[in-house]
C-alpha atoms as a PDB file:
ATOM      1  CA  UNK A   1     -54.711 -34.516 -41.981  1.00  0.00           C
ATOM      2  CA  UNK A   2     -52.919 -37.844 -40.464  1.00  0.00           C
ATOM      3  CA  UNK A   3     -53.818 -39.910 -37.863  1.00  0.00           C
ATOM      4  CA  UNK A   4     -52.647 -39.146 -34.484  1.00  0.00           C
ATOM      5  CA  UNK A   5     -50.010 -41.006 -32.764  1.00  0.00           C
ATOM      6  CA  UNK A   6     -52.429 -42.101 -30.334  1.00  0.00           C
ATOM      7  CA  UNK A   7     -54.983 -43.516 -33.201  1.00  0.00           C
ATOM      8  CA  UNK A   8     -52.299 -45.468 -35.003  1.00  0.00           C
ATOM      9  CA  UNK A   9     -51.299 -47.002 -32.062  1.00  0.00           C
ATOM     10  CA  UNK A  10     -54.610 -47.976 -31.205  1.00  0.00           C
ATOM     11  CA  UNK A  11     -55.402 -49.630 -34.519  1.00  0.00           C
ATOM     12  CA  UNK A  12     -51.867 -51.109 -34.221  1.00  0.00           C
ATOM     13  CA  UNK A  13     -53.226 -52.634 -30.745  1.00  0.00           C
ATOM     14  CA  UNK A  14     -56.001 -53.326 -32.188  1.00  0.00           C
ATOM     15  CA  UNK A  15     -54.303 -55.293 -34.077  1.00  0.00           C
ATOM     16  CA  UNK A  16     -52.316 -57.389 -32.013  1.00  0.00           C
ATOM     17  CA  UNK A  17     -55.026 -58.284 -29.787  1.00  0.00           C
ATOM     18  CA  UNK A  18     -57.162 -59.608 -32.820  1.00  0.00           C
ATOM     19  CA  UNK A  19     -53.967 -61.797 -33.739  1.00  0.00           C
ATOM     20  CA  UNK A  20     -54.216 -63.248 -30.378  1.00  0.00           C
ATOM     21  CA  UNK A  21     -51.846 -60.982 -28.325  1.00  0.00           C
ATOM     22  CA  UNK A  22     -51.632 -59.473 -25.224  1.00  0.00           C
ATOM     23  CA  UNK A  23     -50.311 -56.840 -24.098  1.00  0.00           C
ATOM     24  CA  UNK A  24     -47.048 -57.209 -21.366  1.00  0.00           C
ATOM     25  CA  UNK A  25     -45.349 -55.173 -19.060  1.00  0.00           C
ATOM     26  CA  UNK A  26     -42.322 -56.416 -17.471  1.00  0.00           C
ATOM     27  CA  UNK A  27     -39.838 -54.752 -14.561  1.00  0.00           C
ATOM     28  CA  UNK A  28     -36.221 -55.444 -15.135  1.00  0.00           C
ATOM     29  CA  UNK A  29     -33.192 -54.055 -12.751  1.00  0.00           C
ATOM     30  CA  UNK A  30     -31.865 -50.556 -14.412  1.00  0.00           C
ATOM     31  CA  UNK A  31     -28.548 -51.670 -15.373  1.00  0.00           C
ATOM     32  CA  UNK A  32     -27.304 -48.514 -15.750  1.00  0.00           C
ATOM     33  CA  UNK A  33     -28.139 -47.179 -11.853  1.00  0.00           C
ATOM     34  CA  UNK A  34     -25.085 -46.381  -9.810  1.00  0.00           C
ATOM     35  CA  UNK A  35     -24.086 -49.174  -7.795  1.00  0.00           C
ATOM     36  CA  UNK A  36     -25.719 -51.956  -9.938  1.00  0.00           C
ATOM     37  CA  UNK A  37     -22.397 -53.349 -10.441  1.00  0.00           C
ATOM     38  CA  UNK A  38     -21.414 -53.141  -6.990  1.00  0.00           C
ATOM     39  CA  UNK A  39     -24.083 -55.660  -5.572  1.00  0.00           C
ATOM     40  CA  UNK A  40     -23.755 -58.086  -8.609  1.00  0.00           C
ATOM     41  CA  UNK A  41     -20.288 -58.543  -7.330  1.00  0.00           C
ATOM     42  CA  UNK A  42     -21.719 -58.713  -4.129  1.00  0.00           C
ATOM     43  CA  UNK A  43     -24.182 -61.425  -4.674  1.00  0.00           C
ATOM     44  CA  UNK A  44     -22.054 -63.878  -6.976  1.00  0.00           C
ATOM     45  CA  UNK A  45     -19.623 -64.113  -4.052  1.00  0.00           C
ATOM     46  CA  UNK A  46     -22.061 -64.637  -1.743  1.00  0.00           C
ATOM     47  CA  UNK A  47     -22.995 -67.834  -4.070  1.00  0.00           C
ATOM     48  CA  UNK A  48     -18.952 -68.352  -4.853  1.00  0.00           C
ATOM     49  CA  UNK A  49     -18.860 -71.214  -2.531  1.00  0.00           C
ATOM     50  CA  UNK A  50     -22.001 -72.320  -1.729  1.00  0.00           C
ATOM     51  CA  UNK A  51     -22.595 -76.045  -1.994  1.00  0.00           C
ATOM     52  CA  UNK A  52     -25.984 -75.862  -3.331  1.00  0.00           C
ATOM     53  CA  UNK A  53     -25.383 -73.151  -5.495  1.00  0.00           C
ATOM     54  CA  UNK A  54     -23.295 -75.431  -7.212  1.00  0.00           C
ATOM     55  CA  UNK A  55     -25.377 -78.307  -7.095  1.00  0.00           C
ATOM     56  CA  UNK A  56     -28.443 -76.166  -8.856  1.00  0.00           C
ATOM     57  CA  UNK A  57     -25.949 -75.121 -11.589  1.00  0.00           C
ATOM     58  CA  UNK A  58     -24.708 -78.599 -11.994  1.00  0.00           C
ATOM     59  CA  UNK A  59     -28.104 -79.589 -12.720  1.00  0.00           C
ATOM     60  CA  UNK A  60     -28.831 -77.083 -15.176  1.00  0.00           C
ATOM     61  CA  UNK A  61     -25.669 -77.657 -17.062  1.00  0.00           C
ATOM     62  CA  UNK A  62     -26.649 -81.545 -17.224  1.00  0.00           C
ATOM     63  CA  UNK A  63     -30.395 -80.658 -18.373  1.00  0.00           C
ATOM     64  CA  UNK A  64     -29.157 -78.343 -21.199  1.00  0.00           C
ATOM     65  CA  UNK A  65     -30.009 -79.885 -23.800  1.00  0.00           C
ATOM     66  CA  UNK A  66     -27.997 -77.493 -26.348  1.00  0.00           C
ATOM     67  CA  UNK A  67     -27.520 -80.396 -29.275  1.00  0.00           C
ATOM     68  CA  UNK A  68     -29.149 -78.189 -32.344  1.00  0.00           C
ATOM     69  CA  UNK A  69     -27.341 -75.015 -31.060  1.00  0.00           C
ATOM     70  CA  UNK A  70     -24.700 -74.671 -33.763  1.00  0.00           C
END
């Protein structure tokens, strides 16, 4: 018989962490939740018109550097 899930993914983290990887877990806002569109709206007006807001993404846009990006 096969492997078990649970052994191949083992070896295949075994792997990886001989490679010189680690392992990752990351927490990102459910997209899909009801009202998740709702506060996005909410929070870019809040920024709309605020002066450092605009400042911040004045600097960004001017330390871009985006030249090989074609």
């Amino acid at each position: 018989m096969g492997a078990t899930a649970r052994e191949r993914v083992a070896r295949h983290r075994k792997r990886l962490l001989a490679a010189g990887m680690r392992p990752l877990q990351i927490w990102v806002p459910d997209t899909r939740r009801p009202g998740f569109a709702q506060e996005c709206r909410r929070q870019s007006t809040l920024l709309r018109e605020d002066p450092l807001e605009r400042e911040i993404l004045a600097f960004l846009e001017e330390a871009a550097n985006r030249e090989d990006w074609d």
